[in-house]
Structure formats: C-alpha cells, structure tokens
PDB file of N, CA and C in Angstrom:
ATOM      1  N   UNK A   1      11.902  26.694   4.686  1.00  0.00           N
ATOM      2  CA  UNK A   1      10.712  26.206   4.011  1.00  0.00           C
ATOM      3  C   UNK A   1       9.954  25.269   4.953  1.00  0.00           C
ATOM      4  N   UNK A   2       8.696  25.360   4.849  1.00  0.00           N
ATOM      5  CA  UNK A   2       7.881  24.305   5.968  1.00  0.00           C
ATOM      6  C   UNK A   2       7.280  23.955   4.810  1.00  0.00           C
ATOM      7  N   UNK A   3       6.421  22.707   5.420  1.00  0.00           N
ATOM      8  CA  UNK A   3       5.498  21.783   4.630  1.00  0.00           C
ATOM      9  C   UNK A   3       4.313  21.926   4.334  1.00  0.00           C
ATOM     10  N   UNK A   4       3.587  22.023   3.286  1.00  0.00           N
ATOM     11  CA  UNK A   4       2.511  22.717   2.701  1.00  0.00           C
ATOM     12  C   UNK A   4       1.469  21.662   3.522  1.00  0.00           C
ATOM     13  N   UNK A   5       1.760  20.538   3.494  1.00  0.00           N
ATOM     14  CA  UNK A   5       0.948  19.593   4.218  1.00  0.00           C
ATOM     15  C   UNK A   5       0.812  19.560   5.405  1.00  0.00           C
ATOM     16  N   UNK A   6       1.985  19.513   6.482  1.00  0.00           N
ATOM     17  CA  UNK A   6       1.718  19.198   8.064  1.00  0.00           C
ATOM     18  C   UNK A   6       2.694  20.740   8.764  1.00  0.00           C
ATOM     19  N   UNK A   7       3.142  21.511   7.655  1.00  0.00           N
ATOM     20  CA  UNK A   7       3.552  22.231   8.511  1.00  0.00           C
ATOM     21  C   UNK A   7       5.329  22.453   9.503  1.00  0.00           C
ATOM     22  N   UNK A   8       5.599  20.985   8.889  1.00  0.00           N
ATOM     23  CA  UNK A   8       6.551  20.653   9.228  1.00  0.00           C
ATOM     24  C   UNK A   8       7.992  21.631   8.810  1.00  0.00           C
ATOM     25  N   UNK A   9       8.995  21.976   9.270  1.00  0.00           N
ATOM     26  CA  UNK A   9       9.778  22.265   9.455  1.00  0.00           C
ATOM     27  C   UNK A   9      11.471  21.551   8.686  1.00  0.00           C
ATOM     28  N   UNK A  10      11.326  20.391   8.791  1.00  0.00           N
ATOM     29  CA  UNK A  10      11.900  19.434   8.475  1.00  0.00           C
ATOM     30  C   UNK A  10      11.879  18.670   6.741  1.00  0.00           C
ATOM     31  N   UNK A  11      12.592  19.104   6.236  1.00  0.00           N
ATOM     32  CA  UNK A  11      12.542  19.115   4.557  1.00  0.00           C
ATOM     33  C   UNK A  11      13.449  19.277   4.659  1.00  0.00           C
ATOM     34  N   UNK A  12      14.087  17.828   3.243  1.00  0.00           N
ATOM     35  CA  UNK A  12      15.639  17.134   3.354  1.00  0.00           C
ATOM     36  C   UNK A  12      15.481  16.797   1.608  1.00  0.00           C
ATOM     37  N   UNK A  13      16.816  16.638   1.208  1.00  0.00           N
ATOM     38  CA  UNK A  13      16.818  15.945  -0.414  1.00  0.00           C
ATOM     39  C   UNK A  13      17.213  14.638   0.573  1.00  0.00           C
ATOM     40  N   UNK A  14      16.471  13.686  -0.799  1.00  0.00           N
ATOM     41  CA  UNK A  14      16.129  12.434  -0.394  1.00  0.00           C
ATOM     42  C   UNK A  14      16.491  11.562  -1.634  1.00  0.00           C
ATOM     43  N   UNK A  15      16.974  10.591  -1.984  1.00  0.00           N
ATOM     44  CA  UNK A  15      16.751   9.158  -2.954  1.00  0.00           C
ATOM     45  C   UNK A  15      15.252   9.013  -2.819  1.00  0.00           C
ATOM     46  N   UNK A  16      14.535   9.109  -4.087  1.00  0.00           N
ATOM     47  CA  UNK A  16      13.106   8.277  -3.809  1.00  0.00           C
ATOM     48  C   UNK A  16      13.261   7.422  -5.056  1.00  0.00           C
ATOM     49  N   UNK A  17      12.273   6.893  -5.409  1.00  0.00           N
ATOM     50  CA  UNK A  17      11.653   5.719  -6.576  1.00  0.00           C
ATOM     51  C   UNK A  17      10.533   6.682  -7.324  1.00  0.00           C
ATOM     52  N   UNK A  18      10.555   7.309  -7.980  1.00  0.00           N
ATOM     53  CA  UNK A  18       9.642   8.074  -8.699  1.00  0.00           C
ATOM     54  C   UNK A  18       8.927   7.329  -9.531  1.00  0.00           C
ATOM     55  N   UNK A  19       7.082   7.169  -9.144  1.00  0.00           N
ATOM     56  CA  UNK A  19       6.745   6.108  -9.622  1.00  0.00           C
ATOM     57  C   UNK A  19       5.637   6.327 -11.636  1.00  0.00           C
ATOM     58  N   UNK A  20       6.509   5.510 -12.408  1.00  0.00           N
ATOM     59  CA  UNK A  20       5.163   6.093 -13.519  1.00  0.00           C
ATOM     60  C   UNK A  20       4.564   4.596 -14.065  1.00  0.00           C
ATOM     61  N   UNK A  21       3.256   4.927 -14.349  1.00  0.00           N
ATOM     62  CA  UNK A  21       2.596   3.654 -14.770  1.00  0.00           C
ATOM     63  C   UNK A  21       2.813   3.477 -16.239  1.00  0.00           C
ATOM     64  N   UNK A  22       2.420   2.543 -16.796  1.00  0.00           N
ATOM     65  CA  UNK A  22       2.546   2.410 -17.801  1.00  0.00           C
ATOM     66  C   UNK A  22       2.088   1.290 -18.593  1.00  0.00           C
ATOM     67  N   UNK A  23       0.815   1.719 -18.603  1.00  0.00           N
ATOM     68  CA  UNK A  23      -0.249   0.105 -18.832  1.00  0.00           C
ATOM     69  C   UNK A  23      -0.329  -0.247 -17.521  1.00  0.00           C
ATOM     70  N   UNK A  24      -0.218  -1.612 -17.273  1.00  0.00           N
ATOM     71  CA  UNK A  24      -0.666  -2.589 -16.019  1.00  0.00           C
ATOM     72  C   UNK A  24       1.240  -2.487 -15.584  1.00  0.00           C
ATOM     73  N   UNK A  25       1.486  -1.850 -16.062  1.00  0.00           N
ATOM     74  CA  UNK A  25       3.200  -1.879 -15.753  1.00  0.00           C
ATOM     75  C   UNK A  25       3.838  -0.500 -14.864  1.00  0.00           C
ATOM     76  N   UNK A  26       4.615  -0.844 -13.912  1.00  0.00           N
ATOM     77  CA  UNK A  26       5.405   0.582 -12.917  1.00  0.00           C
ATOM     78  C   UNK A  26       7.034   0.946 -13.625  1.00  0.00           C
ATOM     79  N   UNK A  27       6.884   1.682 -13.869  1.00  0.00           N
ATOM     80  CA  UNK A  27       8.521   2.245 -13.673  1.00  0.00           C
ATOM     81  C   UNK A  27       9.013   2.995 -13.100  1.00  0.00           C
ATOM     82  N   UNK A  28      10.098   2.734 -12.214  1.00  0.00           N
ATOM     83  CA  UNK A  28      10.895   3.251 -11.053  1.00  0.00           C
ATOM     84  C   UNK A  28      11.870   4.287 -11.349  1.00  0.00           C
ATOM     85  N   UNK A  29      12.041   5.295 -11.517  1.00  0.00           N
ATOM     86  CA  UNK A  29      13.237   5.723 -12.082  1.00  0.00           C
ATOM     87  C   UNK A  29      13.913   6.875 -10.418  1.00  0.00           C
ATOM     88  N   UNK A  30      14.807   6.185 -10.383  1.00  0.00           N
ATOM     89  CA  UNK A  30      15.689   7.251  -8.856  1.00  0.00           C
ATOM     90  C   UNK A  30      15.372   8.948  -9.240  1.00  0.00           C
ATOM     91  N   UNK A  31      15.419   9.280  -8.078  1.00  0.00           N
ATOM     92  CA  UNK A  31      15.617  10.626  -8.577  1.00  0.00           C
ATOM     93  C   UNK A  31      15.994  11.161  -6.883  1.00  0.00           C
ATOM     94  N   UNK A  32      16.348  12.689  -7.102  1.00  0.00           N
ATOM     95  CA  UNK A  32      16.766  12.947  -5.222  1.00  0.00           C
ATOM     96  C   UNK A  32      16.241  14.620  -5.641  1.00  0.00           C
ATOM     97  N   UNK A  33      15.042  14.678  -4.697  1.00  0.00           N
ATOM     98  CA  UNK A  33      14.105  15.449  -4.010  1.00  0.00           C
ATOM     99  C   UNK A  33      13.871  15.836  -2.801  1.00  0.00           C
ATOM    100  N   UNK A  34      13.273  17.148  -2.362  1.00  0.00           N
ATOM    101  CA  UNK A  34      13.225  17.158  -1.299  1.00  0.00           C
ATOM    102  C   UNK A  34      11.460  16.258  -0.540  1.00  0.00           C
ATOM    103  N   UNK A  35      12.011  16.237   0.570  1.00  0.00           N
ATOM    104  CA  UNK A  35      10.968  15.470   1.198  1.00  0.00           C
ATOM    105  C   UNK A  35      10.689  15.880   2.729  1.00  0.00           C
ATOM    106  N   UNK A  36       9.415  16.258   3.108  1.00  0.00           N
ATOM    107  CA  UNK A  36       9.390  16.115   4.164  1.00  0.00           C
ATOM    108  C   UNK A  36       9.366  14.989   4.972  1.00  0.00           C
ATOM    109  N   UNK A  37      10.422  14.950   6.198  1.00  0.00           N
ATOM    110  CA  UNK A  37      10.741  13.962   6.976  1.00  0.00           C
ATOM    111  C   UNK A  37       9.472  13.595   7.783  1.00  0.00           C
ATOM    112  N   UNK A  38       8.632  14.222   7.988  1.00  0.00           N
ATOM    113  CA  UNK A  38       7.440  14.139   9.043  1.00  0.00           C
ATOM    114  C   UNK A  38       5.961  13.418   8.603  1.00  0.00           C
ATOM    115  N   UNK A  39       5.753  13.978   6.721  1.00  0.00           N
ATOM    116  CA  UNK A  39       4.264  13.077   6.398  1.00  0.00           C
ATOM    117  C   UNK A  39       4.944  12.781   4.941  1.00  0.00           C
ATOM    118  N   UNK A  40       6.168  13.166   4.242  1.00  0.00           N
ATOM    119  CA  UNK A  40       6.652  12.373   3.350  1.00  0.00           C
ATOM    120  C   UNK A  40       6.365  13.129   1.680  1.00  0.00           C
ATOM    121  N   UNK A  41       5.874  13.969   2.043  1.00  0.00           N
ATOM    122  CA  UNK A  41       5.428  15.121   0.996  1.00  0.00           C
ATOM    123  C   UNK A  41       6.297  15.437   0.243  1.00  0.00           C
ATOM    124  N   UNK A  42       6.381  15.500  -1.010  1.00  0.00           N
ATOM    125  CA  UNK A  42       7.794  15.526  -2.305  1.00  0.00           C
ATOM    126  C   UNK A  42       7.631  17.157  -3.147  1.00  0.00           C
ATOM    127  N   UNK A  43       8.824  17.595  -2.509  1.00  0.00           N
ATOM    128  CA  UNK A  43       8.855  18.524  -3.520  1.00  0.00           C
ATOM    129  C   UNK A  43       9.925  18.658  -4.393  1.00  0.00           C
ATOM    130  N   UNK A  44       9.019  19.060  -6.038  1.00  0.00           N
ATOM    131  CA  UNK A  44       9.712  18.987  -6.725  1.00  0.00           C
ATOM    132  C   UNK A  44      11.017  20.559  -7.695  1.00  0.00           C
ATOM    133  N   UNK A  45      11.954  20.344  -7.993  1.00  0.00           N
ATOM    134  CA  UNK A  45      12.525  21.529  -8.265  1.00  0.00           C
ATOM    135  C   UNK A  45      12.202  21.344  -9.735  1.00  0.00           C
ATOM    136  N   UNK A  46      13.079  22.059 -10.563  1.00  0.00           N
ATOM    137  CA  UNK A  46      13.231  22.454 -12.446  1.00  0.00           C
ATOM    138  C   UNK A  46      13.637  21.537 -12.629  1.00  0.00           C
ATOM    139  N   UNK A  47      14.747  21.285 -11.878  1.00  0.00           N
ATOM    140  CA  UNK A  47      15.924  19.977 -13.276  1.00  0.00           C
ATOM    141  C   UNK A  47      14.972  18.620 -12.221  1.00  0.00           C
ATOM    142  N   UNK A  48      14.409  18.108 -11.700  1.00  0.00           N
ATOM    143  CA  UNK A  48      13.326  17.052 -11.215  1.00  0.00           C
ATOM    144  C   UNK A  48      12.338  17.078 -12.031  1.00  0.00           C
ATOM    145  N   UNK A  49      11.264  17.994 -12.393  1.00  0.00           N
ATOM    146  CA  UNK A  49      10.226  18.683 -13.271  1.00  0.00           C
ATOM    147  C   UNK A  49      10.759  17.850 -15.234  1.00  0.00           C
ATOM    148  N   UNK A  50      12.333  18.210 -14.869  1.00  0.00           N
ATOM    149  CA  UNK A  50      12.555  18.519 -16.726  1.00  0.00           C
ATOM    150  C   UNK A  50      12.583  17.018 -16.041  1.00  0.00           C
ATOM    151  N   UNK A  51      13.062  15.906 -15.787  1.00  0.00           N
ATOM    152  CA  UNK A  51      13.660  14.350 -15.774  1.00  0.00           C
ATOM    153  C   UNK A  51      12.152  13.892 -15.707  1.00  0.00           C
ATOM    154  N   UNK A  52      10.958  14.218 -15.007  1.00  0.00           N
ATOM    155  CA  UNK A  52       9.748  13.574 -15.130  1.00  0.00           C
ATOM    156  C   UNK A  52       9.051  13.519 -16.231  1.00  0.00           C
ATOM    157  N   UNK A  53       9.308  14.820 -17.181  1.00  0.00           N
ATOM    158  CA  UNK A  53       8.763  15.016 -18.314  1.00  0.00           C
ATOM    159  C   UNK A  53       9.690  14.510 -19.297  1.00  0.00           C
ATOM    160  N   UNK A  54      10.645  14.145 -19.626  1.00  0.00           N
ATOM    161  CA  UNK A  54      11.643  13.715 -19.908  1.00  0.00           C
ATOM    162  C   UNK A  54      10.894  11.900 -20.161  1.00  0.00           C
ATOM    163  N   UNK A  55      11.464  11.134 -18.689  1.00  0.00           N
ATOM    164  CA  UNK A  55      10.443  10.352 -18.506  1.00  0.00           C
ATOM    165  C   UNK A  55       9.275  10.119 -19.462  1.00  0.00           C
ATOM    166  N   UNK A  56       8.532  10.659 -19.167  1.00  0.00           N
ATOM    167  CA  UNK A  56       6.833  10.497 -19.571  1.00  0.00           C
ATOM    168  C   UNK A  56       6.804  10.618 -21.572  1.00  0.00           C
ATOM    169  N   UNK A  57       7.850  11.593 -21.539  1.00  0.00           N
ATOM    170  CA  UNK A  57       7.562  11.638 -23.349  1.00  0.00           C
ATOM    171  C   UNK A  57       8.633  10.271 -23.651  1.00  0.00           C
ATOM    172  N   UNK A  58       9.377   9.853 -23.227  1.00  0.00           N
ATOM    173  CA  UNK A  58      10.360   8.589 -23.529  1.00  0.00           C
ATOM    174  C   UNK A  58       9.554   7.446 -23.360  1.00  0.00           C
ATOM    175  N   UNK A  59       8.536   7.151 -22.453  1.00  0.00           N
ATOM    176  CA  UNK A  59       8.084   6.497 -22.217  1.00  0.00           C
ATOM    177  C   UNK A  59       6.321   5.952 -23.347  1.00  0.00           C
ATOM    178  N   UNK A  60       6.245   7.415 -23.488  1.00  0.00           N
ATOM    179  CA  UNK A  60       4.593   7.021 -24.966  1.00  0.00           C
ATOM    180  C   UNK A  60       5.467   6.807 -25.996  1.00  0.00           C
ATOM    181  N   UNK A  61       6.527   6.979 -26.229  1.00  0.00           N
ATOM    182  CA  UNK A  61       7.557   6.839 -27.449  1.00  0.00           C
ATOM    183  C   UNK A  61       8.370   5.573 -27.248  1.00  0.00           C
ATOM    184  N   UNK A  62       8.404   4.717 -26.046  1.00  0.00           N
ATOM    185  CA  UNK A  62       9.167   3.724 -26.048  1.00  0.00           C
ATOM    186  C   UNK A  62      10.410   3.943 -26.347  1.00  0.00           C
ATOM    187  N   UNK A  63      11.317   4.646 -25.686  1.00  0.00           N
ATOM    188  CA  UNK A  63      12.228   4.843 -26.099  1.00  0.00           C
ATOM    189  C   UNK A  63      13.357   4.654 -24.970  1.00  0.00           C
ATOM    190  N   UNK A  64      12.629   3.526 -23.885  1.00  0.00           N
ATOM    191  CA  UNK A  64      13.500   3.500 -22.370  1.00  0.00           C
ATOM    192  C   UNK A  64      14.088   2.019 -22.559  1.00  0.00           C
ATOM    193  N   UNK A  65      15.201   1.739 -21.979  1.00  0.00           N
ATOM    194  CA  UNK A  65      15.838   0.746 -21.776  1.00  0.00           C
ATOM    195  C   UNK A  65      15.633   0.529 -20.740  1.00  0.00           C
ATOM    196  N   UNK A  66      14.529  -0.570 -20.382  1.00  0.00           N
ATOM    197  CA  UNK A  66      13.946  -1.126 -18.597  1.00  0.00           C
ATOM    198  C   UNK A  66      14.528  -2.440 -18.260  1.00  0.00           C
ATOM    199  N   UNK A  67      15.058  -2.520 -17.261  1.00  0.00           N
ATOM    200  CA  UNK A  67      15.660  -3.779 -16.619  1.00  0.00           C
ATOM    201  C   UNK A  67      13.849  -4.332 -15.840  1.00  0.00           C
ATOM    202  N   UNK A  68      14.141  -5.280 -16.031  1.00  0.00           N
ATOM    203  CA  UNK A  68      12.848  -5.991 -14.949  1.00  0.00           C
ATOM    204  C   UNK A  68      13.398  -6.639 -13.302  1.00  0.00           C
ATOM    205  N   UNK A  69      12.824  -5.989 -12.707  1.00  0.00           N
ATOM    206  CA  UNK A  69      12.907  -5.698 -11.455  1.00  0.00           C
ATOM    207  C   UNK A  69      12.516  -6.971 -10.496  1.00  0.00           C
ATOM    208  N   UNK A  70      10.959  -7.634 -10.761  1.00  0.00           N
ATOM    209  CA  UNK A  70      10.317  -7.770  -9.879  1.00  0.00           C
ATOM    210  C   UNK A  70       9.049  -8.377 -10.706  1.00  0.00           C
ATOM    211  N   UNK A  71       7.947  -8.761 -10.117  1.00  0.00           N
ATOM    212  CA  UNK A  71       7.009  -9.006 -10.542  1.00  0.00           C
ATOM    213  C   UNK A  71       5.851  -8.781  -9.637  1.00  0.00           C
ATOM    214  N   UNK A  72       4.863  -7.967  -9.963  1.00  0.00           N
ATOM    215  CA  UNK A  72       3.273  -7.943  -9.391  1.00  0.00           C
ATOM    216  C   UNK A  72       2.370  -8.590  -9.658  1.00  0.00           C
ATOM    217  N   UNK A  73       1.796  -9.417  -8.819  1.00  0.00           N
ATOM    218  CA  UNK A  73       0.845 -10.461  -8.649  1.00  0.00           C
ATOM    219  C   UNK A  73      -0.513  -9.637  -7.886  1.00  0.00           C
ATOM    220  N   UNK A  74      -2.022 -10.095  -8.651  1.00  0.00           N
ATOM    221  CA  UNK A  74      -3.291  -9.146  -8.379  1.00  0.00           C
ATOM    222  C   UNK A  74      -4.272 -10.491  -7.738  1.00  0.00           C
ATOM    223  N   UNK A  75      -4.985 -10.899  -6.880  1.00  0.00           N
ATOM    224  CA  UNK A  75      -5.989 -11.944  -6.596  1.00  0.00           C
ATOM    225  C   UNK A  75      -6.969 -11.604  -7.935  1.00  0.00           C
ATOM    226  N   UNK A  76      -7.233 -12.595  -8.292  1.00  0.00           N
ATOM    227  CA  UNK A  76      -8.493 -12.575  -9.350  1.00  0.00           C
ATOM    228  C   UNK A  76      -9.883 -13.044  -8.682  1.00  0.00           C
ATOM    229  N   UNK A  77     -10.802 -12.323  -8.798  1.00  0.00           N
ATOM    230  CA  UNK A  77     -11.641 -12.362  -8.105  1.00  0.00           C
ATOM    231  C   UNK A  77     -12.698 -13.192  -8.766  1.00  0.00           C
ATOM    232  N   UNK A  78     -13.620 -14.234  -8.493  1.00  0.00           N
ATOM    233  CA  UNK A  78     -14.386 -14.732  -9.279  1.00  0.00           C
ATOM    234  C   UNK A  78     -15.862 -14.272  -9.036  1.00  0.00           C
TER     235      UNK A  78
END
C-alpha cells in the first residue's frame, strides 16, 4: 500500500490520540492505525471506523466516563 498523499511507501500501525471535539472541549481516545511514516496520513480500517462512531454516538448521549487530562488556555483578545 502507498500513501494517497505523498506517495510514500512506508505505512505502519501506530498508537495515535484520536481527536473529537466536543463543545470548547477535546477528547482523546487511543486507538492503533495505520500511518504513514513520511507526512503522517491515518488510515482508517472497520473495527477503527466502528470505535469512532461508537465514540461520537456515546459522546451526544453523554454516556463517556472522561478523566481530565490537562487544561487549554485561549489569549482573549480585546
């Protein structure tokens, strides 16, 4: 398989941070995908596909148990 983007050759399963918003809020949830090593391009399989959607309906339903991570800070502009 090469990379739809650069062409690359080099496509690996990877640990990423799969990112979903949620309001002014991120949630991280792991997942392991392939990735090209060269511009970073994510591809996704079925059982990745079913955990995002999975995700996303748990998430308008509130139905996730979120640890807090971290905090994001924005400059307010006057």
């Amino acid at each position: 398989m090469k990379c739809v983007i650069c062409n690359s050759p080099h496509i690996q399963m990877k640990k990423v941070d799969e990112e979903f918003r949620w309001g002014n809020d991120i949630l991280l949830v792991p997942m392991e995908v392939s990735v090209c090593l060269s511009c970073g391009e994510r591809y996704y399989d079925k059982k990745a596909m079913k955990k995002i959607e999975e995700m996303r309906s748990r998430l308008k339903t509130r139905e996730l148990e979120v640890q807090e991570v971290g905090k994001v800070f924005k400059e307010h502009l006057a």
